[in-house]
N, C-alpha and C. Protein backbone atom coordinates (compact mmCIF):
# COMPACT_ATOMS: atom_id res chain seq x y z
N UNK A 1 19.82 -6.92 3.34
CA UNK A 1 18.44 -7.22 3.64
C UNK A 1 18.01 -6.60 4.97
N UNK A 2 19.11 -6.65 5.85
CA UNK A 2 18.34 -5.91 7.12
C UNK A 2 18.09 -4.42 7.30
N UNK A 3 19.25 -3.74 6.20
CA UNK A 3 18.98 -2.41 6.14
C UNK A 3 17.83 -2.14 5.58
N UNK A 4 16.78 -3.27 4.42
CA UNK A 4 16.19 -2.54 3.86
C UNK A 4 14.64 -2.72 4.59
N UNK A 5 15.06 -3.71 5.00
CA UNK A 5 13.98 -4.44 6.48
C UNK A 5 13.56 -3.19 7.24
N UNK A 6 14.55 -3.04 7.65
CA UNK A 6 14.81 -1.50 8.84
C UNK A 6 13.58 -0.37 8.09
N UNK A 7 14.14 -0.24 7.04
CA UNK A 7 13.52 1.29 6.30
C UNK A 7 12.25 0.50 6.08
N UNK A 8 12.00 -0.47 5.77
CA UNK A 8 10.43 -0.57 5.96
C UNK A 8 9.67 -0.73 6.89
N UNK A 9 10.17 -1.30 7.55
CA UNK A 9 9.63 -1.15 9.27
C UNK A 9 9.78 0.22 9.82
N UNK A 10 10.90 1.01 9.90
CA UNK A 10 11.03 2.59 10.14
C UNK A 10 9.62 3.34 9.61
N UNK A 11 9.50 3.05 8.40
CA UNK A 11 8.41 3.72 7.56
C UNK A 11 7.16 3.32 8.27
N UNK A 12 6.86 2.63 8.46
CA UNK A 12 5.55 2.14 9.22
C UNK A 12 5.61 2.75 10.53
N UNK A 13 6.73 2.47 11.06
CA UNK A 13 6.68 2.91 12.39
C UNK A 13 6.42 4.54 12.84
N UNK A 14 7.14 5.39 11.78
CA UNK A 14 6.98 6.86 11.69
C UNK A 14 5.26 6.89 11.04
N UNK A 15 5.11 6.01 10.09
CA UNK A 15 3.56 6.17 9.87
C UNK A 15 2.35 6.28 10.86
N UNK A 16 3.07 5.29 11.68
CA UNK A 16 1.88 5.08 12.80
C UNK A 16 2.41 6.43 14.06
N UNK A 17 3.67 6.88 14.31
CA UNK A 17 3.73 7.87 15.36
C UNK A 17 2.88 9.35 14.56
N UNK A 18 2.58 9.20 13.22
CA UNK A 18 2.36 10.60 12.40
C UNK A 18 0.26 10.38 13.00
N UNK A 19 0.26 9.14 12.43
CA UNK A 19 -1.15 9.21 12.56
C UNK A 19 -1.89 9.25 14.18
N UNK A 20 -1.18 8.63 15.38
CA UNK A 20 -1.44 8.86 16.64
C UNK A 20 -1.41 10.30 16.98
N UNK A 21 -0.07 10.75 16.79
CA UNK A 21 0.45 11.98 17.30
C UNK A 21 -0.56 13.29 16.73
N UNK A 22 -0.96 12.89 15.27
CA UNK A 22 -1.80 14.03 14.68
C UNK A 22 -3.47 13.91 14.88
N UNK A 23 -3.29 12.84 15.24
CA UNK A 23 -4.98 12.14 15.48
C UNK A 23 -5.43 11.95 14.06
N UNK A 24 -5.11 11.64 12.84
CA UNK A 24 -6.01 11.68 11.83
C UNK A 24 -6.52 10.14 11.55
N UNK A 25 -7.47 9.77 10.64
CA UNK A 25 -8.11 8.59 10.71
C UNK A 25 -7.69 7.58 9.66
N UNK A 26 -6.61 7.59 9.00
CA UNK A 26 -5.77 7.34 8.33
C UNK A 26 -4.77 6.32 9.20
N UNK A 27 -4.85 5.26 9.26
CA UNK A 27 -3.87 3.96 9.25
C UNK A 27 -2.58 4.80 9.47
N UNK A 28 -1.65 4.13 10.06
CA UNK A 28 -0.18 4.59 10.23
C UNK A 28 0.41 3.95 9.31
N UNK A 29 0.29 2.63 9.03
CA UNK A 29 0.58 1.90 7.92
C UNK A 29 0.21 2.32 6.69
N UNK A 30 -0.70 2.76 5.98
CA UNK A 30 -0.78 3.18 4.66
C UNK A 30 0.08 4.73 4.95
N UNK A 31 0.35 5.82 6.15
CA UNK A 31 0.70 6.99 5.88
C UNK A 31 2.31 6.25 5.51
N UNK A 32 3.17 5.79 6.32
CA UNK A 32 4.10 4.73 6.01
C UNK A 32 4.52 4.01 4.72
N UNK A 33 3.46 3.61 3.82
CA UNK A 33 3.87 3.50 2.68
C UNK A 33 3.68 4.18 1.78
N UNK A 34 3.14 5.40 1.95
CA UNK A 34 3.36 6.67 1.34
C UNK A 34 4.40 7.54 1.42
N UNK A 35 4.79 7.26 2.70
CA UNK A 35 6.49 8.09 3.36
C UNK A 35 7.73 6.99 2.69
N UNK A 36 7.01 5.81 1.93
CA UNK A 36 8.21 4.86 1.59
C UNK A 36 7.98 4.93 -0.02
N UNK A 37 7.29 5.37 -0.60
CA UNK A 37 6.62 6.06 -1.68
C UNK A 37 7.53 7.17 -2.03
N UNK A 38 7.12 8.37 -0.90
CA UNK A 38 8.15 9.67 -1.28
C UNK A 38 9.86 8.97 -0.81
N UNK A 39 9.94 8.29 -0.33
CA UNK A 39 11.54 7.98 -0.31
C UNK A 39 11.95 7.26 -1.62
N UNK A 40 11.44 6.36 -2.51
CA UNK A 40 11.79 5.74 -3.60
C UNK A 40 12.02 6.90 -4.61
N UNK A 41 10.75 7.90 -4.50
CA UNK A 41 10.79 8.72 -5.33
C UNK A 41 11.89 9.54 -5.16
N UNK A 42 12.22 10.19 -4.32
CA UNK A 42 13.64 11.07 -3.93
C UNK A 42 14.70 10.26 -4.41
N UNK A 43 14.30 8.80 -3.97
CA UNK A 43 15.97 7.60 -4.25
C UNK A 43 16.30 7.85 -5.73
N UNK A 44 15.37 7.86 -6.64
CA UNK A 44 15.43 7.38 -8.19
C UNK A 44 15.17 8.69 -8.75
N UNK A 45 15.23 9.40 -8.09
CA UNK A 45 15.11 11.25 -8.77
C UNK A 45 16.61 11.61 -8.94
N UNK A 46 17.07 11.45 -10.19
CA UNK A 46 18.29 11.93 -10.62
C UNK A 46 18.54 13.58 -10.06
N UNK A 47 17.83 14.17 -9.84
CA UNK A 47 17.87 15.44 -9.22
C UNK A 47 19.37 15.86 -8.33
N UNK A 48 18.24 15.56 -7.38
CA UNK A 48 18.72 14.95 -5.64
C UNK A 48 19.75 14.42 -5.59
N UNK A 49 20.59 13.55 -6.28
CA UNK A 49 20.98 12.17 -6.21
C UNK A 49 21.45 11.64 -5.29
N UNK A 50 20.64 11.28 -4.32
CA UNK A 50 20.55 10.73 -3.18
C UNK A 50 21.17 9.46 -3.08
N UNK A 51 21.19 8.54 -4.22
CA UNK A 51 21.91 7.29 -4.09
C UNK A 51 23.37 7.27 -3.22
N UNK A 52 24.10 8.50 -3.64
CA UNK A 52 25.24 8.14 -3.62
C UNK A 52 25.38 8.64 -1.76
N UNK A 53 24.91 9.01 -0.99
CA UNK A 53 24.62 8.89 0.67
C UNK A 53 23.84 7.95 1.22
N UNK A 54 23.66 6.98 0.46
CA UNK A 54 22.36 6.16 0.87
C UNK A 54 23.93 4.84 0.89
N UNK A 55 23.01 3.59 2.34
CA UNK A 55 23.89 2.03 1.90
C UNK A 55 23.53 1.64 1.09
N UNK A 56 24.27 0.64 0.57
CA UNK A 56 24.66 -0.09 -0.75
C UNK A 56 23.07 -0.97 -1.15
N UNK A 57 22.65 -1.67 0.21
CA UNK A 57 21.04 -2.23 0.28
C UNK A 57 19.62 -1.59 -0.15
N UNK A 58 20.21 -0.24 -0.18
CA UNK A 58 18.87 0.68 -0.30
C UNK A 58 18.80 0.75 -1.71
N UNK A 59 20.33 0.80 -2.57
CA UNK A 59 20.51 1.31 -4.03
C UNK A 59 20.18 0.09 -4.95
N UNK A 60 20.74 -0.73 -4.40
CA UNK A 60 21.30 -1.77 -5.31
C UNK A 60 20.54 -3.23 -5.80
N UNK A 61 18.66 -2.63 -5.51
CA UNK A 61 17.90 -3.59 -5.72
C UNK A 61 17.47 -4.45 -4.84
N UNK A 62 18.16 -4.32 -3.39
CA UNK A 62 17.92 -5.26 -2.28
C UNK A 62 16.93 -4.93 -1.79
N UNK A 63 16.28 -3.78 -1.61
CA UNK A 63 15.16 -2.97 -0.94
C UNK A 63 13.85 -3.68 -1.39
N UNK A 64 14.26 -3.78 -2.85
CA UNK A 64 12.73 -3.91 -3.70
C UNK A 64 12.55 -5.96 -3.71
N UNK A 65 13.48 -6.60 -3.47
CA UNK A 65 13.38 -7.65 -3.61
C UNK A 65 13.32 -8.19 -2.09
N UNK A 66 13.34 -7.33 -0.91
CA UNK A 66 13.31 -7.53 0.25
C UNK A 66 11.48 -7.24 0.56
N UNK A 67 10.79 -6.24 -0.25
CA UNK A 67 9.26 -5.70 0.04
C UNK A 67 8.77 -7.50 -0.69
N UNK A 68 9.32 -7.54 -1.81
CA UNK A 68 8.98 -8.48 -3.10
C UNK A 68 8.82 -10.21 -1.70
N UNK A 69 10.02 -10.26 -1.24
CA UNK A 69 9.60 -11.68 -0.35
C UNK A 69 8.60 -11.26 0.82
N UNK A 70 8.09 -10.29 1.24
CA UNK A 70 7.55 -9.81 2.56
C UNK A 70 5.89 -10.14 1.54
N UNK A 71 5.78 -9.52 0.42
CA UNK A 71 4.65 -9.93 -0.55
C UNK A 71 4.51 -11.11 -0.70
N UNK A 72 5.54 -11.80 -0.85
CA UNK A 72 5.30 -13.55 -1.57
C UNK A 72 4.57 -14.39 -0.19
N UNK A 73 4.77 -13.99 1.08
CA UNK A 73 4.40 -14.66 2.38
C UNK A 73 3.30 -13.65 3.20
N UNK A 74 3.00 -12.69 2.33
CA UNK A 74 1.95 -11.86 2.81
C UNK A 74 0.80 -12.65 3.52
N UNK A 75 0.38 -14.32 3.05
CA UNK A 75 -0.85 -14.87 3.60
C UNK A 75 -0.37 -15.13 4.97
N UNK A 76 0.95 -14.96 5.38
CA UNK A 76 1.06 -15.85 6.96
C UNK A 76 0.98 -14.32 7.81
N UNK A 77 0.80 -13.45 7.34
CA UNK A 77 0.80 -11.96 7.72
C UNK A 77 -0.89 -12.10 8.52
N UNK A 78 -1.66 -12.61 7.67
CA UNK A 78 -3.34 -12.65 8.07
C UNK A 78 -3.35 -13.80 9.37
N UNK A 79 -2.54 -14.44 9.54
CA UNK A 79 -2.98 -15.56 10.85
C UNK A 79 -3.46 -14.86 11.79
N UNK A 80 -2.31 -13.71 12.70
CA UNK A 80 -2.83 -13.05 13.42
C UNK A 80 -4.46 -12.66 13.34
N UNK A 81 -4.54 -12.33 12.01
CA UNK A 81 -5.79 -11.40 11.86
C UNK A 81 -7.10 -11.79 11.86
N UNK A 82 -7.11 -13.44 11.40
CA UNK A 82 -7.88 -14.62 11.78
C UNK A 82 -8.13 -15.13 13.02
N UNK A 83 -6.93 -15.08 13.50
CA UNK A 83 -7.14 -15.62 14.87
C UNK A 83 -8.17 -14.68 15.84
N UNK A 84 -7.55 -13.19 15.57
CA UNK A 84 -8.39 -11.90 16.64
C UNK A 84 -9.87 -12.31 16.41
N UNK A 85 -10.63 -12.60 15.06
CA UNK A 85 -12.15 -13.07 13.92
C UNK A 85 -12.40 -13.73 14.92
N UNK A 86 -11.57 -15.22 15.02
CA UNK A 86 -11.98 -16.21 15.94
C UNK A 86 -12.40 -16.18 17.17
N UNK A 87 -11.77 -15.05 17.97
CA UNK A 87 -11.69 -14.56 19.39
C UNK A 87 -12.63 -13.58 19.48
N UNK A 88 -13.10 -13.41 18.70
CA UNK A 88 -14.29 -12.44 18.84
C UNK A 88 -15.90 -13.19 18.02
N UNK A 89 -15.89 -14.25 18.41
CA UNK A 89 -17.37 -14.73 17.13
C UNK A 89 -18.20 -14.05 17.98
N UNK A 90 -18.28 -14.06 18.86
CA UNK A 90 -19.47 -13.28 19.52
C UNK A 90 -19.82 -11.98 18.53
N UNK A 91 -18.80 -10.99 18.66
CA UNK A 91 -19.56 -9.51 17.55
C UNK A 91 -19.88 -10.07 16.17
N UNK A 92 -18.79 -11.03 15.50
CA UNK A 92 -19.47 -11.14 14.80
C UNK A 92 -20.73 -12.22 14.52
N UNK A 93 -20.98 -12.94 15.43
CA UNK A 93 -22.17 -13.67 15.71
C UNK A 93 -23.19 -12.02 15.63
N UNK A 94 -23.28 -11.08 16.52
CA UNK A 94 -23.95 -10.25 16.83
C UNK A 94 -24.08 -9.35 15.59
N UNK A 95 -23.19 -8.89 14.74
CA UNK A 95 -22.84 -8.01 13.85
C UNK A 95 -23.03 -8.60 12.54
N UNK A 96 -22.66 -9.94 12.25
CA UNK A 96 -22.49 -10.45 10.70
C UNK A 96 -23.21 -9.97 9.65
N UNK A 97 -24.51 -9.91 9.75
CA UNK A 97 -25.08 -9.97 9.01
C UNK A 97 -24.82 -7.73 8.33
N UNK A 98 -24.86 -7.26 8.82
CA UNK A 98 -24.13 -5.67 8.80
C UNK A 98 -22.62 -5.59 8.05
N UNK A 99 -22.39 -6.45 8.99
CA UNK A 99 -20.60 -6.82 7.86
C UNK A 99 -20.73 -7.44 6.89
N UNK A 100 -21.46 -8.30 6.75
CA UNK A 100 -21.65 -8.98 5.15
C UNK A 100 -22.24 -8.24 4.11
N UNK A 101 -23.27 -7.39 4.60
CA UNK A 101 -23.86 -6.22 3.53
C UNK A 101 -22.89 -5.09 3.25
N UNK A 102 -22.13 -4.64 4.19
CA UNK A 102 -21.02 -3.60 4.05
C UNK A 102 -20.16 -3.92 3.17
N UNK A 103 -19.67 -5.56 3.36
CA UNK A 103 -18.33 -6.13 2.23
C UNK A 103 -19.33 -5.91 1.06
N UNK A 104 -20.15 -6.50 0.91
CA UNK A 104 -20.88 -7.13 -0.44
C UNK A 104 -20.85 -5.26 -1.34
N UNK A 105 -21.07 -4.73 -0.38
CA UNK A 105 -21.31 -3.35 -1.20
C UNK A 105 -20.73 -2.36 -1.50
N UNK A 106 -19.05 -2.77 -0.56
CA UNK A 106 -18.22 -2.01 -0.85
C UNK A 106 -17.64 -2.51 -1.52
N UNK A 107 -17.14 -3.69 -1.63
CA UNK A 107 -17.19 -4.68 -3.25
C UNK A 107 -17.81 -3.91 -4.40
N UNK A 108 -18.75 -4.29 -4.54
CA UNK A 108 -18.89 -4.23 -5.84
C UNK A 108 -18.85 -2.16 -6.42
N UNK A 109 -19.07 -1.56 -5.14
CA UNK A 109 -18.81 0.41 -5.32
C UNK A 109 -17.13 -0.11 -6.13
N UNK A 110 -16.42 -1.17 -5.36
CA UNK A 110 -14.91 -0.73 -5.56
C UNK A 110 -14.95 -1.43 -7.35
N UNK A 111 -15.55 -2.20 -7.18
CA UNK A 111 -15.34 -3.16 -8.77
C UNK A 111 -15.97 -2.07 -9.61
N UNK A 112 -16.96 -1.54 -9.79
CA UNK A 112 -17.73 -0.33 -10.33
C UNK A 112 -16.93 0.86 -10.46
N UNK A 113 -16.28 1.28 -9.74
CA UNK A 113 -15.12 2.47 -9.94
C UNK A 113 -14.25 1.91 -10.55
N UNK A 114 -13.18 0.69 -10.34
CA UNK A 114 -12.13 -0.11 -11.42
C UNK A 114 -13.12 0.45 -12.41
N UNK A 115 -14.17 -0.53 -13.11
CA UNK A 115 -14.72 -0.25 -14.56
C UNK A 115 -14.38 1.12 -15.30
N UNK A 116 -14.66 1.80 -14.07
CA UNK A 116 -14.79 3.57 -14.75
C UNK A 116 -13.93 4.23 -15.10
N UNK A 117 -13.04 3.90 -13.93
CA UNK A 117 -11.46 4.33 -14.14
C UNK A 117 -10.78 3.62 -15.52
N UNK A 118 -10.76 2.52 -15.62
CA UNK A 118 -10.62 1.86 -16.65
C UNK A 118 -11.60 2.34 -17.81
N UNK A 119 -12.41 2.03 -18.27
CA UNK A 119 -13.06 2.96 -19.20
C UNK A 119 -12.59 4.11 -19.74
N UNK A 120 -12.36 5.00 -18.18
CA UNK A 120 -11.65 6.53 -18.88
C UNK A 120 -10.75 6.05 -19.41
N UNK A 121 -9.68 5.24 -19.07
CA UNK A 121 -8.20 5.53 -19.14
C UNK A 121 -7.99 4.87 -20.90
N UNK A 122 -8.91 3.93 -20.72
CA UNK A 122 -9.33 3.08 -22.46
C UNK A 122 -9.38 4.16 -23.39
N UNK A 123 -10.29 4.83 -23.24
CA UNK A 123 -10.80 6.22 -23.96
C UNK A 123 -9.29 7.01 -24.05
N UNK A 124 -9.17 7.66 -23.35
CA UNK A 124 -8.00 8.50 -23.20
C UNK A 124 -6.96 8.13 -24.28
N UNK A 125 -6.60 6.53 -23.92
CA UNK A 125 -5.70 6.33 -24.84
C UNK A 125 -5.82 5.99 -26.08
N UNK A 126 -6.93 5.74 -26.71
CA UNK A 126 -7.29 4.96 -27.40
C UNK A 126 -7.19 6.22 -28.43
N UNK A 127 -7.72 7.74 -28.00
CA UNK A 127 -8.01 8.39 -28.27
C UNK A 127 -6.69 9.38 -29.06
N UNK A 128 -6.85 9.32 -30.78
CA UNK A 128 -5.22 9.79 -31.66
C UNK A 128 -5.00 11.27 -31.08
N UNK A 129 -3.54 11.19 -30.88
CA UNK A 129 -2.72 12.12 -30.59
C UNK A 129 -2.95 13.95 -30.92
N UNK A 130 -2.40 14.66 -30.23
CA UNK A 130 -2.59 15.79 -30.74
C UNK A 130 -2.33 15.79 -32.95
N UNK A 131 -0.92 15.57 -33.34
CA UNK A 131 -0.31 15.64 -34.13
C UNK A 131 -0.83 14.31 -35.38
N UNK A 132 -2.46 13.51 -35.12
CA UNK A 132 -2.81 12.63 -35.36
C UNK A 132 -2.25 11.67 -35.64
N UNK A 133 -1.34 11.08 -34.66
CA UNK A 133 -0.74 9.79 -34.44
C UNK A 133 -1.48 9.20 -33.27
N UNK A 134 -1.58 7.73 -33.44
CA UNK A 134 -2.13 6.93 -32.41
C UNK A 134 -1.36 6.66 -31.13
C-alpha cells in the first residue's frame, strides 16, 4: 500500500512540477493523473512488459484498490476546501451571485454535451455491423 501511495502521490507531484515549471493552465493534478494514466497503460501493455521490473504492489492489484479507498473517503478530501469557502464569505458575499450563474451554466453546457455524446455513441452502436450483424 505504501508503494502504491508513493506512485500516486509521485504522479501528482511531477504533475504539479510539469505544470509550474512549463507555465501551462492545466492543474498539476489532472496532468498527474494522466502521467498515472500513461503508467497503467505501459503497466498492462503486454508489449513492454514492464510488470516484471515493477514491486510486487504496483502488479498485483494493490495499486488499484489503494486509488479505490482514497475514492471511498474522497468527501473528507473537500473539508479543507470548505473550510478556505468559509474563510473567504466576503468574495463570495461580493461575487455569489456571478458564481452561481457560472455553476448553473456550466452545469447544464456539461449535462447537454453528456446527452450528445451519449446520443452519438447510442447511434453508433445501435447502428448493424459492416457484415450486417448487430
Amino acid at each position: 500500500m505504501i508503494a502504491s501511495l508513493a506512485l500516486i502521490l509521485l504522479a501528482q507531484l511531477v504533475g504539479e512540477a510539469i505544470a509550474r515549471g512549463a507555465h501551462v493552465p492545466i492543474p498539476g493534478p489532472v496532468i498527474g493523473m494522466g502521467l498515472m494514466f500513461g503508467f497503467l497503460l505501459l503497466r498492462d501493455s503486454a508489449r513492454f512488459g514492464l510488470p516484471r521490473f515493477l514491486p510486487k504492489p504496483l502488479t498485483d492489484g494493490t495499486l488499484e484498490n489503494t486509488a479505490r479507498g482514497l475514492l471511498l473517503n474522497l468527501s473528507l478530501l473537500f473539508v479543507p476546501a470548505g473550510v478556505g469557502v468559509v474563510g473567504r464569505l466576503d468574495l463570495l458575499r461580493a461575487q455569489g451571485v456571478k458564481l452561481a450563474i457560472v455553476l448553473v451554466v456550466s452545469t447544464a453546457l456539461s449535462l447537454l454535451v453528456t446527452v450528445l455524446v451519449f446520443r452519438a455513441v447510442a447511434a453508433r452502436v445501435e447502428r448493424p455491423g459492416r457484415d450486417g450483424e448487430r
